[in-house]
PDB file of N, CA and C in Angstrom:
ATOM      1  N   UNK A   1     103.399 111.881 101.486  1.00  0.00           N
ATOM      2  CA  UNK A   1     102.891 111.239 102.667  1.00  0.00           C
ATOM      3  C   UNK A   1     102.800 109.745 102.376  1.00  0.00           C
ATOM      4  N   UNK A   2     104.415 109.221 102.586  1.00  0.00           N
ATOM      5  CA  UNK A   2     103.971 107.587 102.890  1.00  0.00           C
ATOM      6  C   UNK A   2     103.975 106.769 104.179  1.00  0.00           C
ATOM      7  N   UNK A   3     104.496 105.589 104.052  1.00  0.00           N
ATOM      8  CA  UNK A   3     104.536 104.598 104.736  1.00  0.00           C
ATOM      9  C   UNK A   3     105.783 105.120 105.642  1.00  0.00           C
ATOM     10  N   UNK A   4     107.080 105.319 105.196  1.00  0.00           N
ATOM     11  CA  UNK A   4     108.077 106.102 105.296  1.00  0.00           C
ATOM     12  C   UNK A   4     108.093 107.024 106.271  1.00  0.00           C
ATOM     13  N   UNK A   5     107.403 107.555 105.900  1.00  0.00           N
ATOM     14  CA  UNK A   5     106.950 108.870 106.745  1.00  0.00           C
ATOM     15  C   UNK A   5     106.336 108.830 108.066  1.00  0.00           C
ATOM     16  N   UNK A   6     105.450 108.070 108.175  1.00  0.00           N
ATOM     17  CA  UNK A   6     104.549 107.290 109.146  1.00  0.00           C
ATOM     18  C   UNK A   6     103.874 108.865 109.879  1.00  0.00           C
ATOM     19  N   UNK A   7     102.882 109.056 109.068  1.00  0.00           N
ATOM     20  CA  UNK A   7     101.761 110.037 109.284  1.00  0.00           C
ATOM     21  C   UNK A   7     100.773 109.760 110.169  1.00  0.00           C
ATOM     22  N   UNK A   8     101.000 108.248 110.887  1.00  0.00           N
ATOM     23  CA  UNK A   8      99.959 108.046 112.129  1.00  0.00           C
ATOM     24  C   UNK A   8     100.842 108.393 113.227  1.00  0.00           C
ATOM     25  N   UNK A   9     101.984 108.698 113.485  1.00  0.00           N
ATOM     26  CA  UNK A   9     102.383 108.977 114.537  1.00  0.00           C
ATOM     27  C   UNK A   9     102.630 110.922 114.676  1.00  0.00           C
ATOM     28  N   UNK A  10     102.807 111.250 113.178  1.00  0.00           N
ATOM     29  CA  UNK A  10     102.653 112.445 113.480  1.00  0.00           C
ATOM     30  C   UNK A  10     101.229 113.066 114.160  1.00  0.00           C
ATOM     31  N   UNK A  11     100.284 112.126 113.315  1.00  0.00           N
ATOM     32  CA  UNK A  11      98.660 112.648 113.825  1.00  0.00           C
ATOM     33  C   UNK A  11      98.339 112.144 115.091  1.00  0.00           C
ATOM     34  N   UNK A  12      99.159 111.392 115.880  1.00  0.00           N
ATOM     35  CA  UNK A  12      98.946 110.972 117.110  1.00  0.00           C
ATOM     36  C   UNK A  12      99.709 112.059 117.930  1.00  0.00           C
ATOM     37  N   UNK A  13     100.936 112.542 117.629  1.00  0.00           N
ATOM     38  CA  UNK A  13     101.286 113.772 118.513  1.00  0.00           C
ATOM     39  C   UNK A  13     100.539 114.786 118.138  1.00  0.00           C
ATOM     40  N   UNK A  14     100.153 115.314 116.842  1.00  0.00           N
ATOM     41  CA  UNK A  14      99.026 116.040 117.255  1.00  0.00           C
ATOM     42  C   UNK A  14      98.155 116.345 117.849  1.00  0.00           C
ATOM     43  N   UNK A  15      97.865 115.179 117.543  1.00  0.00           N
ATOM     44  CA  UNK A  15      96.439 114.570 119.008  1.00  0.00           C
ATOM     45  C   UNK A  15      96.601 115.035 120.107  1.00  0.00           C
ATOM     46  N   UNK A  16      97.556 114.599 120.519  1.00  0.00           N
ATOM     47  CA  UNK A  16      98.216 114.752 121.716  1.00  0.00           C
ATOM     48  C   UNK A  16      98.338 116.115 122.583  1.00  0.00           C
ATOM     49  N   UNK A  17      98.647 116.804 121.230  1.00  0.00           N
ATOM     50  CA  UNK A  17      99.090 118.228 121.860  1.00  0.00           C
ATOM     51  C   UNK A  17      98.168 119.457 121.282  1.00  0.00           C
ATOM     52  N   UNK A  18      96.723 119.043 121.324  1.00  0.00           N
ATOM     53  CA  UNK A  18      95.850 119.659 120.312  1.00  0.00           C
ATOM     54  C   UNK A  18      95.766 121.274 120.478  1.00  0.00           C
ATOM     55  N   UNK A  19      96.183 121.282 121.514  1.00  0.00           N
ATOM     56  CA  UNK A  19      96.873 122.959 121.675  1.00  0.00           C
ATOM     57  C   UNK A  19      97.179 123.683 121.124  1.00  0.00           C
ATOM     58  N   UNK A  20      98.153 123.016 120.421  1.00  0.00           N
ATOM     59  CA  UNK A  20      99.147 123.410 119.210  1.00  0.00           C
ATOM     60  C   UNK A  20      98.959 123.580 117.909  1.00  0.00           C
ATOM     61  N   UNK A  21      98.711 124.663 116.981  1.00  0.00           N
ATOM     62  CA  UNK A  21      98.821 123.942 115.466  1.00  0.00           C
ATOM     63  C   UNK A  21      99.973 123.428 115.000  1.00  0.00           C
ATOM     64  N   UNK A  22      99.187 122.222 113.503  1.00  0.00           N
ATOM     65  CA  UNK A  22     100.710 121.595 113.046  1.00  0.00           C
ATOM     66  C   UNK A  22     100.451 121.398 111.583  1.00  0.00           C
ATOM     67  N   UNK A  23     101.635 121.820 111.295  1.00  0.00           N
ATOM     68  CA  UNK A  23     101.588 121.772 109.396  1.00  0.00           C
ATOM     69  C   UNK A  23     102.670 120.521 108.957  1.00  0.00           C
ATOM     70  N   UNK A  24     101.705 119.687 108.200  1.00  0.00           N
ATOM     71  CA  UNK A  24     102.555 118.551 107.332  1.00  0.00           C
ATOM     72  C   UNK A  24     102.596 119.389 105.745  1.00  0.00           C
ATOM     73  N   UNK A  25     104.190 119.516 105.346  1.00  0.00           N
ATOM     74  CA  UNK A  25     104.544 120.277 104.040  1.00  0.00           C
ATOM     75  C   UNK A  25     104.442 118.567 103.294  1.00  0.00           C
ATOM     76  N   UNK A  26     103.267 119.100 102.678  1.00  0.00           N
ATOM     77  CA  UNK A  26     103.326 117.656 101.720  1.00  0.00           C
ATOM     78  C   UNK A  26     102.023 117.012 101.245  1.00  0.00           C
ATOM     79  N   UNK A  27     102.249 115.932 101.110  1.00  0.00           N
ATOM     80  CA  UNK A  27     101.447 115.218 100.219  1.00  0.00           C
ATOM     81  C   UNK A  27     100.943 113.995  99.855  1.00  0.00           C
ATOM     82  N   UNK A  28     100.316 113.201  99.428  1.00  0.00           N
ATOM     83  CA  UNK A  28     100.350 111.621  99.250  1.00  0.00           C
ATOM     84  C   UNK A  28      99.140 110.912  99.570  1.00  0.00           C
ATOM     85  N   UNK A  29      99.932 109.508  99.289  1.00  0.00           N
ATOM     86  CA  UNK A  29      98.606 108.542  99.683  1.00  0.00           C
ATOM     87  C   UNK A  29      98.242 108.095 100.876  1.00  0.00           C
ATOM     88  N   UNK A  30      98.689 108.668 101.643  1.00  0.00           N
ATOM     89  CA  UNK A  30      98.427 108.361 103.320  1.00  0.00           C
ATOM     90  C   UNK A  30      97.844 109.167 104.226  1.00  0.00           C
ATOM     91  N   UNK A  31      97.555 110.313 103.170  1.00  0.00           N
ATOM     92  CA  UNK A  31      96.736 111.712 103.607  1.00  0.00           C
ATOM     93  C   UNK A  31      95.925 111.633 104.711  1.00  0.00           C
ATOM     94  N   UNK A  32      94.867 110.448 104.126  1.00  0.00           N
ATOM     95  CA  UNK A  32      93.615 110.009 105.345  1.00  0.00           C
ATOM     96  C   UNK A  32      93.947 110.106 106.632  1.00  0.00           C
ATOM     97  N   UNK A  33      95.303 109.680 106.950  1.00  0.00           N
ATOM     98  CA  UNK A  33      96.126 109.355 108.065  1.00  0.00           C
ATOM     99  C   UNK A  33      96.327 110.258 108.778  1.00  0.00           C
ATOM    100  N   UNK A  34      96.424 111.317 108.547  1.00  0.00           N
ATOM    101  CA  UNK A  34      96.292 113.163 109.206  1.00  0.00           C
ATOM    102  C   UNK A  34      94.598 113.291 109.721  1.00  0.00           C
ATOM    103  N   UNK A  35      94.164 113.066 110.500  1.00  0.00           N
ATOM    104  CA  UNK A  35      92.667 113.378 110.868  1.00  0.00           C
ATOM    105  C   UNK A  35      92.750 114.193 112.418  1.00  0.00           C
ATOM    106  N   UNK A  36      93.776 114.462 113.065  1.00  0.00           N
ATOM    107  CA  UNK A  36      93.327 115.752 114.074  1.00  0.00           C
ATOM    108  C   UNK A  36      93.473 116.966 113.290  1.00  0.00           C
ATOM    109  N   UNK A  37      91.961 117.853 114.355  1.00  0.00           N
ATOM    110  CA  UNK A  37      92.085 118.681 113.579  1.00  0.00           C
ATOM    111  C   UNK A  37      92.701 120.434 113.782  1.00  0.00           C
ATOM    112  N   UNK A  38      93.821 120.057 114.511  1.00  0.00           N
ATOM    113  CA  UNK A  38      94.851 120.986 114.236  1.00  0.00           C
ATOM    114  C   UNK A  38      96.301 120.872 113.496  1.00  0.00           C
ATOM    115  N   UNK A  39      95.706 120.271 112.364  1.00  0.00           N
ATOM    116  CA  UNK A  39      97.114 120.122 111.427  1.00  0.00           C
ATOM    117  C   UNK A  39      96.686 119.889 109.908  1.00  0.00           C
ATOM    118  N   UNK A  40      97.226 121.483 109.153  1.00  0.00           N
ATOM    119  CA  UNK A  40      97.045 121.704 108.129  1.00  0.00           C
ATOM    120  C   UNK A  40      98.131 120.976 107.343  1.00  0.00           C
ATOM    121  N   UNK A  41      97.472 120.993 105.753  1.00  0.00           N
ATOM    122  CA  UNK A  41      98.022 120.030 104.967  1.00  0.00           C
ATOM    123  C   UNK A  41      98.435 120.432 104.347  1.00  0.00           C
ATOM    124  N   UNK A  42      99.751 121.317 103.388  1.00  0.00           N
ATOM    125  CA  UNK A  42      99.766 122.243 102.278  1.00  0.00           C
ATOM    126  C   UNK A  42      99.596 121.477 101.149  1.00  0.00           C
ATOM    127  N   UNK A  43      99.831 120.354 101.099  1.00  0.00           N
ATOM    128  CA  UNK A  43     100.384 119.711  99.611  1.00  0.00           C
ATOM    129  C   UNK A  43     101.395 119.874  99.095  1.00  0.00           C
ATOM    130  N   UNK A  44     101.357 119.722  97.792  1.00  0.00           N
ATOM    131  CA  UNK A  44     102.826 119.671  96.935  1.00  0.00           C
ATOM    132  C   UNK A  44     102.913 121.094  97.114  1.00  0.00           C
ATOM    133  N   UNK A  45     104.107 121.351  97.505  1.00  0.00           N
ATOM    134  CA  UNK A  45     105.241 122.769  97.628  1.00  0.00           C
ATOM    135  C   UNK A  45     105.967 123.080  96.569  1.00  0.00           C
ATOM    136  N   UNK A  46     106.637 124.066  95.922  1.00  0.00           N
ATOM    137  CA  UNK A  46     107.677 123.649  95.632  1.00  0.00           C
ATOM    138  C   UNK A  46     109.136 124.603  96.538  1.00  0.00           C
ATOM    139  N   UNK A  47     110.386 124.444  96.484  1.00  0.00           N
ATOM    140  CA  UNK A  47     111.379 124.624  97.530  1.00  0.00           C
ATOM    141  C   UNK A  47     110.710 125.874  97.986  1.00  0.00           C
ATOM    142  N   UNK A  48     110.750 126.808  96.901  1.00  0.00           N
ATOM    143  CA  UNK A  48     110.891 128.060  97.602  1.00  0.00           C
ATOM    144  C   UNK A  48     109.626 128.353  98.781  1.00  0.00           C
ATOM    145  N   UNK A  49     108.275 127.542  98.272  1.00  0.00           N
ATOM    146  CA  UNK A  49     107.602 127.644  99.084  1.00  0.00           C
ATOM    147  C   UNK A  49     107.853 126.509 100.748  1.00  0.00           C
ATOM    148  N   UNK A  50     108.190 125.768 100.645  1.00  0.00           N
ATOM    149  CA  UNK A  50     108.537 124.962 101.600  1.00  0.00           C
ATOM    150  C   UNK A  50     109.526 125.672 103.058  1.00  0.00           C
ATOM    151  N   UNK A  51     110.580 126.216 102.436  1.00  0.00           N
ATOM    152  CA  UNK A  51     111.304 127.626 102.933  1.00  0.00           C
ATOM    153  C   UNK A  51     110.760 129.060 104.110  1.00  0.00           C
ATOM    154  N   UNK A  52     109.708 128.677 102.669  1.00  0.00           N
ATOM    155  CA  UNK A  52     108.809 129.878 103.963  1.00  0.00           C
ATOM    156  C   UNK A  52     107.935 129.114 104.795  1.00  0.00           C
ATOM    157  N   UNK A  53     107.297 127.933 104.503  1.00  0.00           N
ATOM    158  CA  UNK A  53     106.534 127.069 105.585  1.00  0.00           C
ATOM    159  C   UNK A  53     107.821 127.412 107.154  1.00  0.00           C
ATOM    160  N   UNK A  54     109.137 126.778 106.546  1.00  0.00           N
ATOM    161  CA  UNK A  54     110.170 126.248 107.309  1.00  0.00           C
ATOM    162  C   UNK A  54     110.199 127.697 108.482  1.00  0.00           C
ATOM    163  N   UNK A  55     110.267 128.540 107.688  1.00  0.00           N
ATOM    164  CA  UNK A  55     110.620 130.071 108.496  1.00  0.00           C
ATOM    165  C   UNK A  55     109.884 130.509 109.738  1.00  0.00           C
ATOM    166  N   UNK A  56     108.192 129.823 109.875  1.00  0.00           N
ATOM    167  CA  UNK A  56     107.069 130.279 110.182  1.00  0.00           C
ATOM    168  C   UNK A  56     106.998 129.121 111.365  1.00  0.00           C
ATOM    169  N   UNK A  57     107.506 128.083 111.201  1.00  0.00           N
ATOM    170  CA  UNK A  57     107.536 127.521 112.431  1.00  0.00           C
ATOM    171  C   UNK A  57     108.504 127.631 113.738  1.00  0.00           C
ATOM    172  N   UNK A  58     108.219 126.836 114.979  1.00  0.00           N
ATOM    173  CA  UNK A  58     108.590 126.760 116.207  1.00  0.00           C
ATOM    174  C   UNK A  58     109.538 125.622 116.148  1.00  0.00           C
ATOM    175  N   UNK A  59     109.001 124.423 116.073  1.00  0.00           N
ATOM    176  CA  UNK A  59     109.454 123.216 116.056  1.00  0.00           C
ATOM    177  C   UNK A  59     109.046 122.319 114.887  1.00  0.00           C
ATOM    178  N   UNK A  60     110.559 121.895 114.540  1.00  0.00           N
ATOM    179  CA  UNK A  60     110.847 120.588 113.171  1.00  0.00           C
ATOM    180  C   UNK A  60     110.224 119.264 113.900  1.00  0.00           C
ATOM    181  N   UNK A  61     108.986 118.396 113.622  1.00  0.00           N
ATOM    182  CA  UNK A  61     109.121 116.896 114.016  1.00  0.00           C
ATOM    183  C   UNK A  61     109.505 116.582 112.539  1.00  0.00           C
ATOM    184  N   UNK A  62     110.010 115.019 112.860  1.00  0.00           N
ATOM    185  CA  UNK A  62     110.444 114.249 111.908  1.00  0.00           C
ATOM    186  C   UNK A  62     109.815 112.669 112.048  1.00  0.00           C
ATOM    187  N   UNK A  63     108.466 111.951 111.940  1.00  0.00           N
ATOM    188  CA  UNK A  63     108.489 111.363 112.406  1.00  0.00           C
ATOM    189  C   UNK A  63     108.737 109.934 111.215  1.00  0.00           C
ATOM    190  N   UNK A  64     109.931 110.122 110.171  1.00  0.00           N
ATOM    191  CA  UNK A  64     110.069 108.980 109.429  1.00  0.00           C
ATOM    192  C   UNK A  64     110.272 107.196 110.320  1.00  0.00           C
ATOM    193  N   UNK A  65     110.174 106.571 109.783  1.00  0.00           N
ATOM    194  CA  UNK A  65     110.587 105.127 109.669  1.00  0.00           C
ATOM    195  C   UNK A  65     111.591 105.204 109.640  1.00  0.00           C
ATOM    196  N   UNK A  66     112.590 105.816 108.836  1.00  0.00           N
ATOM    197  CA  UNK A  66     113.375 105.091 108.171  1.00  0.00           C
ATOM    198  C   UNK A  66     114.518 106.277 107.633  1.00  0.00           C
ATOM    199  N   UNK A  67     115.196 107.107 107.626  1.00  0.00           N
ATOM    200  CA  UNK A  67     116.018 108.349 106.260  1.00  0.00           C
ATOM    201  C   UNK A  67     117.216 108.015 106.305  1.00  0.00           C
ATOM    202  N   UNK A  68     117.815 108.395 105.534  1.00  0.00           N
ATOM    203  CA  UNK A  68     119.110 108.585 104.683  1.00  0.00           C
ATOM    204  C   UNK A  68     119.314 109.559 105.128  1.00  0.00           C
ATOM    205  N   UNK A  69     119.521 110.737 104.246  1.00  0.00           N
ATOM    206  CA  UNK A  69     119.794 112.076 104.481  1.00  0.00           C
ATOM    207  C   UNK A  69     118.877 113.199 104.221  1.00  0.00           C
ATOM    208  N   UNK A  70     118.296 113.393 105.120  1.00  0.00           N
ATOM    209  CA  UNK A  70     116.977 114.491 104.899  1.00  0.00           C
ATOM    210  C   UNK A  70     117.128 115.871 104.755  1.00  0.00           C
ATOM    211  N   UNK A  71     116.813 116.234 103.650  1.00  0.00           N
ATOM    212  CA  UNK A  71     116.633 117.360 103.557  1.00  0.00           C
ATOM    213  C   UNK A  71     116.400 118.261 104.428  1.00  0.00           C
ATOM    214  N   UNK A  72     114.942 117.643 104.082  1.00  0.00           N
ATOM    215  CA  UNK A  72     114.201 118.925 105.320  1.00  0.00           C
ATOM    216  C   UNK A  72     114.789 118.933 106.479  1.00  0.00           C
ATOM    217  N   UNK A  73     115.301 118.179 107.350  1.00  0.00           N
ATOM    218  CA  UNK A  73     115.737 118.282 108.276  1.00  0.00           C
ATOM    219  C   UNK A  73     116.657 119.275 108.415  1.00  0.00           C
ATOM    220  N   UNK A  74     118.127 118.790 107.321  1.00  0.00           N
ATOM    221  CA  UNK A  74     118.940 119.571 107.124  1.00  0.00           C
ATOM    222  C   UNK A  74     118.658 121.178 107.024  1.00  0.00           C
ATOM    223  N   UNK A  75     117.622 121.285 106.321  1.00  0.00           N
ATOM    224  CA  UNK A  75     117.525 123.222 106.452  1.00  0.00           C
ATOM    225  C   UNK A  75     116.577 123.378 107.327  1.00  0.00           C
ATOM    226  N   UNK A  76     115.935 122.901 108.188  1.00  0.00           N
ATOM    227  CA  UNK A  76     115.335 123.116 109.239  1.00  0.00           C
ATOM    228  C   UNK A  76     116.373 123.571 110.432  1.00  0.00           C
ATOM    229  N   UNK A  77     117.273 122.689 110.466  1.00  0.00           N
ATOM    230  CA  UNK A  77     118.636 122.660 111.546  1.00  0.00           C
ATOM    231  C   UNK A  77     119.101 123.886 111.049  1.00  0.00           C
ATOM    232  N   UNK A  78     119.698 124.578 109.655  1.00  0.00           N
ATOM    233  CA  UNK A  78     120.470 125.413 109.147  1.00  0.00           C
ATOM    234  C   UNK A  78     119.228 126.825 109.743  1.00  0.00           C
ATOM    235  N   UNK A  79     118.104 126.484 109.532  1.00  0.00           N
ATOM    236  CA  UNK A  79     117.453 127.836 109.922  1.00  0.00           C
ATOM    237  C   UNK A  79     117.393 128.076 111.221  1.00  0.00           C
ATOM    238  N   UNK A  80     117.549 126.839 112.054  1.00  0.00           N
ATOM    239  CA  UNK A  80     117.792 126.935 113.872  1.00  0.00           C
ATOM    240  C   UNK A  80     116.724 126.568 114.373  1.00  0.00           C
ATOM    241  N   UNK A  81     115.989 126.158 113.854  1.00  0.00           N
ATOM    242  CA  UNK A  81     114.773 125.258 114.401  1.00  0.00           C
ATOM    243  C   UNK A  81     114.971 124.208 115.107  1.00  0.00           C
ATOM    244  N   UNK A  82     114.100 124.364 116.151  1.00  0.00           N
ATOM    245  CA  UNK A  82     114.590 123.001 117.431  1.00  0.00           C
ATOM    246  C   UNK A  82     113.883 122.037 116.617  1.00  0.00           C
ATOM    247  N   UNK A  83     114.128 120.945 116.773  1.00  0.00           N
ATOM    248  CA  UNK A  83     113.826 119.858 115.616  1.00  0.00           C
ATOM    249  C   UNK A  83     113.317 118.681 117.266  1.00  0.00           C
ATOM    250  N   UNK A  84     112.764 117.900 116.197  1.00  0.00           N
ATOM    251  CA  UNK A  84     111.997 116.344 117.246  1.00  0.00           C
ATOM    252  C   UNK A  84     112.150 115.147 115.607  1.00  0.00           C
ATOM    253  N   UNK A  85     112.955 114.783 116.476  1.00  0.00           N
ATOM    254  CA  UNK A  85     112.936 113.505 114.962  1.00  0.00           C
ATOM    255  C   UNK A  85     112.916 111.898 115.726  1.00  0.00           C
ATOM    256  N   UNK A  86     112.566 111.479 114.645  1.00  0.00           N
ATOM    257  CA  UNK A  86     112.748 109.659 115.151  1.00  0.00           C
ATOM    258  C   UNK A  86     114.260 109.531 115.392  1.00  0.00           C
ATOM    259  N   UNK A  87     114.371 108.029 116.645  1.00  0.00           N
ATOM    260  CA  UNK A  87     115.924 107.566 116.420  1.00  0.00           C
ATOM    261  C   UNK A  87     115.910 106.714 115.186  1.00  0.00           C
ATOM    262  N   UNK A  88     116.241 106.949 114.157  1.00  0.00           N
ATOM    263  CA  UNK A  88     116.994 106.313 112.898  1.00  0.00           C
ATOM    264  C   UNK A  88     118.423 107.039 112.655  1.00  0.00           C
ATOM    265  N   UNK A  89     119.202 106.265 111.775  1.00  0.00           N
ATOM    266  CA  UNK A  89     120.339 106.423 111.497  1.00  0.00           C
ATOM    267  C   UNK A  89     120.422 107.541 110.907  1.00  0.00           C
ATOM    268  N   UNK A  90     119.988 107.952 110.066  1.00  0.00           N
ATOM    269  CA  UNK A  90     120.336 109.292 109.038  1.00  0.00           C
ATOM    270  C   UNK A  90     119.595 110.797 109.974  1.00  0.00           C
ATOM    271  N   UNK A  91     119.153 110.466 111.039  1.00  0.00           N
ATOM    272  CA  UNK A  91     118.422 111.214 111.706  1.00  0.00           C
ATOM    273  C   UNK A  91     119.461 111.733 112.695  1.00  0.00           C
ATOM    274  N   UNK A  92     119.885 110.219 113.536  1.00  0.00           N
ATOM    275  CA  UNK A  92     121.017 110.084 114.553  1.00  0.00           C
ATOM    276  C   UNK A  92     122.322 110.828 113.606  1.00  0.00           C
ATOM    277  N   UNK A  93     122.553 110.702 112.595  1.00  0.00           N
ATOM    278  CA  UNK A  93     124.049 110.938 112.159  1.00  0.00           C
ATOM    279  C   UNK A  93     123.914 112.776 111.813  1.00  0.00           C
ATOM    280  N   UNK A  94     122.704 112.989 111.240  1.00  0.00           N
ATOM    281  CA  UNK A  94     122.937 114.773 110.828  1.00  0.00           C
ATOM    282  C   UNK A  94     122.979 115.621 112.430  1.00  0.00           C
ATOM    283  N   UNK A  95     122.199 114.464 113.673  1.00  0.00           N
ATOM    284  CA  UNK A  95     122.271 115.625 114.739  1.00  0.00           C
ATOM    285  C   UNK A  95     123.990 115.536 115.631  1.00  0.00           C
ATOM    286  N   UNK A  96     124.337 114.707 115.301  1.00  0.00           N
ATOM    287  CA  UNK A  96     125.362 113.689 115.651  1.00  0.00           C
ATOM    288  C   UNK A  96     127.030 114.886 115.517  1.00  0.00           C
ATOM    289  N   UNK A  97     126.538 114.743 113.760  1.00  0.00           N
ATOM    290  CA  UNK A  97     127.795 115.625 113.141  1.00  0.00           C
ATOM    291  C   UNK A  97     127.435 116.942 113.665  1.00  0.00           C
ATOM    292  N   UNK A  98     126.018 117.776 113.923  1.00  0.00           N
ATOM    293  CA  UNK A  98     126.014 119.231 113.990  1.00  0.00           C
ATOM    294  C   UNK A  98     126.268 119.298 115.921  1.00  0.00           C
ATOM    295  N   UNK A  99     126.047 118.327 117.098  1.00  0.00           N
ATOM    296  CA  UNK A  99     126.547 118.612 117.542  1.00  0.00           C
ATOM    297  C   UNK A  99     128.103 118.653 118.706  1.00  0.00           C
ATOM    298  N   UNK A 100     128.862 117.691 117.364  1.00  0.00           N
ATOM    299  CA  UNK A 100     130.344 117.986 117.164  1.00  0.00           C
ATOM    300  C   UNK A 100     131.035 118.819 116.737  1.00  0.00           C
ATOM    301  N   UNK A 101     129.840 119.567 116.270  1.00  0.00           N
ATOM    302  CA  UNK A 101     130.401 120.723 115.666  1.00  0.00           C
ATOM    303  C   UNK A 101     131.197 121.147 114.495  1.00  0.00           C
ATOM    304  N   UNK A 102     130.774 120.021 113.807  1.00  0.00           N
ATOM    305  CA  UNK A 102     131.572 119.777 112.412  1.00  0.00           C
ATOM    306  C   UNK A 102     130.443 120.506 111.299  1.00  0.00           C
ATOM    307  N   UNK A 103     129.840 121.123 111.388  1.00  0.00           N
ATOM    308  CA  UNK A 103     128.630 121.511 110.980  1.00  0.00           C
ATOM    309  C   UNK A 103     129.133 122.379 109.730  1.00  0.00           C
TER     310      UNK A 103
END
């Protein structure tokens, strides 16, 4: 959980949609930054557990700054999870290629 990541906007759609529960797979120094309180925190994962977080949900957000090539995203998409991500480039390009169908 950094800067990167920008954990005030995830905790602001939380907010938002307090309806809902929401799990951040993760961790860090920006923790504080998660304060609604329908969104659990697992902490450090490791894959295999992250996998099954991935399995158990509805919807992928993504709310980075900034990615390259995301993982999580990537097997979020591979498991068929409707995904919500920021417009950034590495965000724009994995939904880009999967729906050209080059996948």
């Amino acid at each position: 959980m950094c800067y990167q990541k920008n954990p005030e906007l995830f905790n602001n759609i939380a907010e938002y949609f307090s309806q809902y529960d929401f799990v951040w797979v993760g961790d860090g120094e920006l923790k504080d930054k998660l304060k609604a309180d329908n969104i659990q925190v697992t902490g450090w994962s490791d894959r295999k557990e992250v996998i099954r977080e991935l399995m158990d949900i509805d919807i992928f957000i993504l709310t980075s700054l900034w990615e390259g090539l995301s993982i999580s995203l990537l097997e979020a998409m591979y498991l068929g999870k409707a995904v919500i991500v920021t417009n950034v480039i590495g965000n724009k390009m994995l939904l880009i290629i999967m729906l050209m169908g080059t996948w």
